[in-house]
N, C-alpha and C. Protein backbone atom coordinates (compact mmCIF):
# COMPACT_ATOMS: atom_id res chain seq x y z
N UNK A 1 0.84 -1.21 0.00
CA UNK A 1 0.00 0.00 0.00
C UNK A 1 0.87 1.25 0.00
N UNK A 2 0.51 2.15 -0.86
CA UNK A 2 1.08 3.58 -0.83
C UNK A 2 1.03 4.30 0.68
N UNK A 3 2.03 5.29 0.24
CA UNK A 3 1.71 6.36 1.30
C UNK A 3 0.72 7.32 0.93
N UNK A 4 -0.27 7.28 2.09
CA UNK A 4 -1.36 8.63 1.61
C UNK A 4 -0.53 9.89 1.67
N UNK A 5 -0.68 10.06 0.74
CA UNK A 5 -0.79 11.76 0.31
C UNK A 5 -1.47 12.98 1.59
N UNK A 6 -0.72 13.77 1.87
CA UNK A 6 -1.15 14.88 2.42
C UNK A 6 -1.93 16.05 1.54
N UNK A 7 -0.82 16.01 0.36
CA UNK A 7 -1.59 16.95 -0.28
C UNK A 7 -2.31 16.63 -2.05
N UNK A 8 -3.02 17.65 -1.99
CA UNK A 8 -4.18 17.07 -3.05
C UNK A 8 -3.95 18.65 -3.96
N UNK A 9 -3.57 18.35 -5.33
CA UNK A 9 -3.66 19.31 -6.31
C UNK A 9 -4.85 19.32 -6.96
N UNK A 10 -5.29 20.84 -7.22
CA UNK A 10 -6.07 20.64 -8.14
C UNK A 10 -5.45 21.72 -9.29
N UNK A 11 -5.26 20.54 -10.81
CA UNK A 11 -5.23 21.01 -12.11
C UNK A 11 -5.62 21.12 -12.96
N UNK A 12 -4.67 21.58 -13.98
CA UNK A 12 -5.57 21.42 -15.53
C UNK A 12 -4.25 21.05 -16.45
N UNK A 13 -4.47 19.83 -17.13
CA UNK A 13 -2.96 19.90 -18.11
C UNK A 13 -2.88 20.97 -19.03
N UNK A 14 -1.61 20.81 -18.71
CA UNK A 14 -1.58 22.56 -20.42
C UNK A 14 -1.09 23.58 -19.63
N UNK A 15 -1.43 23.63 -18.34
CA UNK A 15 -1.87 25.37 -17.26
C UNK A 15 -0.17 25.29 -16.92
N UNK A 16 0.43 26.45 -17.42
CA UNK A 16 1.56 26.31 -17.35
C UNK A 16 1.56 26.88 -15.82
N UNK A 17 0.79 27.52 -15.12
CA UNK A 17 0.84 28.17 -13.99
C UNK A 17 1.25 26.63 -12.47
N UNK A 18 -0.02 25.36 -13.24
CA UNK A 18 -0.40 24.07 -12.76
C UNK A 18 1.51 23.34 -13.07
N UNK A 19 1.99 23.51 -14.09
CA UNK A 19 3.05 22.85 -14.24
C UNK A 19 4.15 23.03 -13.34
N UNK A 20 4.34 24.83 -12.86
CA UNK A 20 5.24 25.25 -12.34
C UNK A 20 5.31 24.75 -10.50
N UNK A 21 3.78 24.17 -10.04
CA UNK A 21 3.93 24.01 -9.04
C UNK A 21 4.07 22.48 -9.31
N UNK A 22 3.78 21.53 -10.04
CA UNK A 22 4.09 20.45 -9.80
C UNK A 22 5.93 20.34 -10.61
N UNK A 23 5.87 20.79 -10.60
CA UNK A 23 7.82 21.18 -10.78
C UNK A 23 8.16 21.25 -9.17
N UNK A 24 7.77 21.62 -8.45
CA UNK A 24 8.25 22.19 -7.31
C UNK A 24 8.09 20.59 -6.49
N UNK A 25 6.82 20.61 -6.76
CA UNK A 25 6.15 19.00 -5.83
C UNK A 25 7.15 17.95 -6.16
N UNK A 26 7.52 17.95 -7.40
CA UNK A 26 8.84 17.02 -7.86
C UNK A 26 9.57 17.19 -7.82
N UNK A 27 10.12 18.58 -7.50
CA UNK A 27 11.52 18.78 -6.99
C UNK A 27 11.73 18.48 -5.48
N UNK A 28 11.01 18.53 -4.96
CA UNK A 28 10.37 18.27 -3.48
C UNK A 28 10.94 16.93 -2.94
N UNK A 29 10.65 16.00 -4.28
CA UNK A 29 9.92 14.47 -3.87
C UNK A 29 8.39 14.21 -3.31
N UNK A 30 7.82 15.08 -3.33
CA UNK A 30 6.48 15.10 -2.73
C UNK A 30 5.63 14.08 -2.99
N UNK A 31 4.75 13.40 -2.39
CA UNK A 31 3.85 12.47 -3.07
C UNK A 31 2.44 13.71 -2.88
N UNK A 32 1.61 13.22 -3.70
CA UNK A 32 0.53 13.95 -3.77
C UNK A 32 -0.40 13.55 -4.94
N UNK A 33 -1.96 13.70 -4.30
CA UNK A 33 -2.95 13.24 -5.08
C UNK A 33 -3.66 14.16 -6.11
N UNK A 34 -3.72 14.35 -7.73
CA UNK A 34 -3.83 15.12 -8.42
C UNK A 34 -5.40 15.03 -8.97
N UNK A 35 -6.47 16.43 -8.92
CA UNK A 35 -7.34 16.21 -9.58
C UNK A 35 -7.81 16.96 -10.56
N UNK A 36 -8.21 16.64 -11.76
CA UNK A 36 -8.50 17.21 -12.68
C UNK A 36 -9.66 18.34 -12.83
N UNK A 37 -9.68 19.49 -12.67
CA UNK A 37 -10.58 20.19 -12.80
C UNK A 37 -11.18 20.16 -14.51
N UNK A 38 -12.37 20.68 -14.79
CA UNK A 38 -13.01 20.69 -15.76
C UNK A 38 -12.42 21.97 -16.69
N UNK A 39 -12.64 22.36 -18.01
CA UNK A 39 -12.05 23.00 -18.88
C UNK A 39 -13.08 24.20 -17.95
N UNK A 40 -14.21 24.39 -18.63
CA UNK A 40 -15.19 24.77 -17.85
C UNK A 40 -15.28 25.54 -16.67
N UNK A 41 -14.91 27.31 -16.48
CA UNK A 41 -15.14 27.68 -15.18
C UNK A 41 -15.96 27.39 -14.37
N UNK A 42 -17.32 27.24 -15.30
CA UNK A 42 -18.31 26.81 -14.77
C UNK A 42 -18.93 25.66 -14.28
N UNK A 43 -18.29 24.85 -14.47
CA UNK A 43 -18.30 23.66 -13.98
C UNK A 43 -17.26 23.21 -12.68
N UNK A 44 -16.65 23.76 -12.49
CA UNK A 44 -15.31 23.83 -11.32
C UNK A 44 -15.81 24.32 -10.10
N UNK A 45 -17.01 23.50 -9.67
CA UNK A 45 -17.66 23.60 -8.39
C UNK A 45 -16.99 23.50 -7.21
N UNK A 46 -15.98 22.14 -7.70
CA UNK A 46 -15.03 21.87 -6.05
C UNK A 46 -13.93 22.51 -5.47
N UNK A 47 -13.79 23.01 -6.87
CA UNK A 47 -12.51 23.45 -6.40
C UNK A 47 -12.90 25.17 -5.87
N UNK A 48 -14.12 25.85 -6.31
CA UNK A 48 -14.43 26.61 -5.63
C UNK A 48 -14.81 26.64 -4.84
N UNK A 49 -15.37 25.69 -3.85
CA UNK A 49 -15.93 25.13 -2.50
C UNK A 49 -14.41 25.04 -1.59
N UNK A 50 -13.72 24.72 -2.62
CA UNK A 50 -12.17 24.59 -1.43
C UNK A 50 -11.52 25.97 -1.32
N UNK A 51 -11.68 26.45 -2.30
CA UNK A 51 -10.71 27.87 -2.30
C UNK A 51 -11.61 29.29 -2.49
N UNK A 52 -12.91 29.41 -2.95
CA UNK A 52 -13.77 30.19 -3.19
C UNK A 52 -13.41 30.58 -4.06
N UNK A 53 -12.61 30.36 -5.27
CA UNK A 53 -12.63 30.86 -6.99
C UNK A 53 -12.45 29.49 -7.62
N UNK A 54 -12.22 29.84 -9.09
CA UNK A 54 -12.42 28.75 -9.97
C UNK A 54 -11.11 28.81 -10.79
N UNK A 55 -9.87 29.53 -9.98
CA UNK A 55 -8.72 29.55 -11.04
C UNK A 55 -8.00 27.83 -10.16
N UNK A 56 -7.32 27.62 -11.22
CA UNK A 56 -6.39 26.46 -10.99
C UNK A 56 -4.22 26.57 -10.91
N UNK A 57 -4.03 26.78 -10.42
CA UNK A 57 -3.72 25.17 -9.63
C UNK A 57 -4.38 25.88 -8.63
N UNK A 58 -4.71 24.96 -7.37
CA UNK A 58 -5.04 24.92 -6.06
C UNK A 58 -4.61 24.18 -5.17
N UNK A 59 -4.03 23.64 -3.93
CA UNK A 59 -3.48 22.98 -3.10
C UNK A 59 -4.13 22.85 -1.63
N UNK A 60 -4.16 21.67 -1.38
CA UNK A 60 -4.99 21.36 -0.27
C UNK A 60 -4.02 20.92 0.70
N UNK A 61 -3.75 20.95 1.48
CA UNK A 61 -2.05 19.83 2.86
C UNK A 61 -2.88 19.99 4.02
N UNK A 62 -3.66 18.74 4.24
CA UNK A 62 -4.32 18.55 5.19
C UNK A 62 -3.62 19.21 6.59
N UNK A 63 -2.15 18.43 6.54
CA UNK A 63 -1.12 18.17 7.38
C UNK A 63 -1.17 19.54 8.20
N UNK A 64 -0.61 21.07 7.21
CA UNK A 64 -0.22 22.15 7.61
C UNK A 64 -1.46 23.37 7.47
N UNK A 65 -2.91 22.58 7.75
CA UNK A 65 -4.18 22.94 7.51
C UNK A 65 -4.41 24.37 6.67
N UNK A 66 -3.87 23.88 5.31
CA UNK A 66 -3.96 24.69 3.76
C UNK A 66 -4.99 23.64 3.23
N UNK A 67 -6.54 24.47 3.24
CA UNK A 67 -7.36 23.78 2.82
C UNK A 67 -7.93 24.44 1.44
N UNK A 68 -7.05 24.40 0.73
CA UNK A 68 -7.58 25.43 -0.97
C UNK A 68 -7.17 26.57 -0.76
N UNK A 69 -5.46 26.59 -1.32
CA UNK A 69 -4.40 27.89 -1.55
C UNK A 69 -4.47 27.79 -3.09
N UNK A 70 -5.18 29.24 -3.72
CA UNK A 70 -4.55 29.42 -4.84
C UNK A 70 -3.71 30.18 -5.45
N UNK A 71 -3.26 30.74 -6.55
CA UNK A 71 -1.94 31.39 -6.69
C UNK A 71 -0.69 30.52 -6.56
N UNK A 72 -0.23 30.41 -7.81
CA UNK A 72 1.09 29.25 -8.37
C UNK A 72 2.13 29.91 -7.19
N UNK A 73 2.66 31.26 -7.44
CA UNK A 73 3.38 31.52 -6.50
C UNK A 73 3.64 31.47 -5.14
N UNK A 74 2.06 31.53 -4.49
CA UNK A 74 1.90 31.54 -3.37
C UNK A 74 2.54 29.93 -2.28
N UNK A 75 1.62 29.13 -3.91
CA UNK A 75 1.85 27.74 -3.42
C UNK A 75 3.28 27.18 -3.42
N UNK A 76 4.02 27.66 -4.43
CA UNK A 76 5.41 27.57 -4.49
C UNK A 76 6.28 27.46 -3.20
N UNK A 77 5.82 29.25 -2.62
CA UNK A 77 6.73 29.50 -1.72
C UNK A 77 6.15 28.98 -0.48
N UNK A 78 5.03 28.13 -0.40
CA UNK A 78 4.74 27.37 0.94
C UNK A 78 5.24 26.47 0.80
N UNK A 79 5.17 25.61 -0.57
CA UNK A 79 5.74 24.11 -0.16
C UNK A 79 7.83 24.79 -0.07
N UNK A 80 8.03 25.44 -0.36
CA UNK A 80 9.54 25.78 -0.29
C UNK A 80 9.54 25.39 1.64
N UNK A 81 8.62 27.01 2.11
CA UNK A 81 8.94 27.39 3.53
C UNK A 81 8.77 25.86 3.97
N UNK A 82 7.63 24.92 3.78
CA UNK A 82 7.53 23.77 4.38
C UNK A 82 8.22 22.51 4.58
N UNK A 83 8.58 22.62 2.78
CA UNK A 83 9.35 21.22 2.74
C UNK A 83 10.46 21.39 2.16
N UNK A 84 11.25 22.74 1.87
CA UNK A 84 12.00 22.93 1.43
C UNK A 84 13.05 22.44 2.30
N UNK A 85 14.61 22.14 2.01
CA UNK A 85 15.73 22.01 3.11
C UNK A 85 15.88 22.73 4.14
């Protein structure tokens, strides 16, 4: 059995904004559970329920109770402060 995941992405392939933080998650070593948001603003119900907008990437870390951070940068420089060396 895997290790559960703390944290849960939400993306979109293509979103170069989505790429730059899972660059980071892999530079990391991070494990983490990835979900696909819809093309569709309008359809991107959950991920506005987690974060209250409908932009993507988004990041959830149960662990360090970040329950729907959005902003690539933002998320960057948390997983740095967190799991960085």
């Amino acid at each position: 059995m895997g290790v559960m995941s703390n944290i849960t992405l939400y993306e979109l392939p293509g979103c170069p904004y989505c790429a730059k933080v899972i660059d980071k998650l892999d530079e990391l070593g991070l494990e983490y559970d990835s979900i696909e948001v819809p093309r569709a603003h309008g359809e991107r119900t959950e991920v506005e329920e987690v974060s209250g907008q409908t932009g993507v990437p988004v990041i959830i870390d149960e662990e360090h109770d970040v329950h729907g951070m959005p902003e690539s940068d933002d998320i960057v420089a948390f997983l740095e402060e967190t799991y960085g060396a």
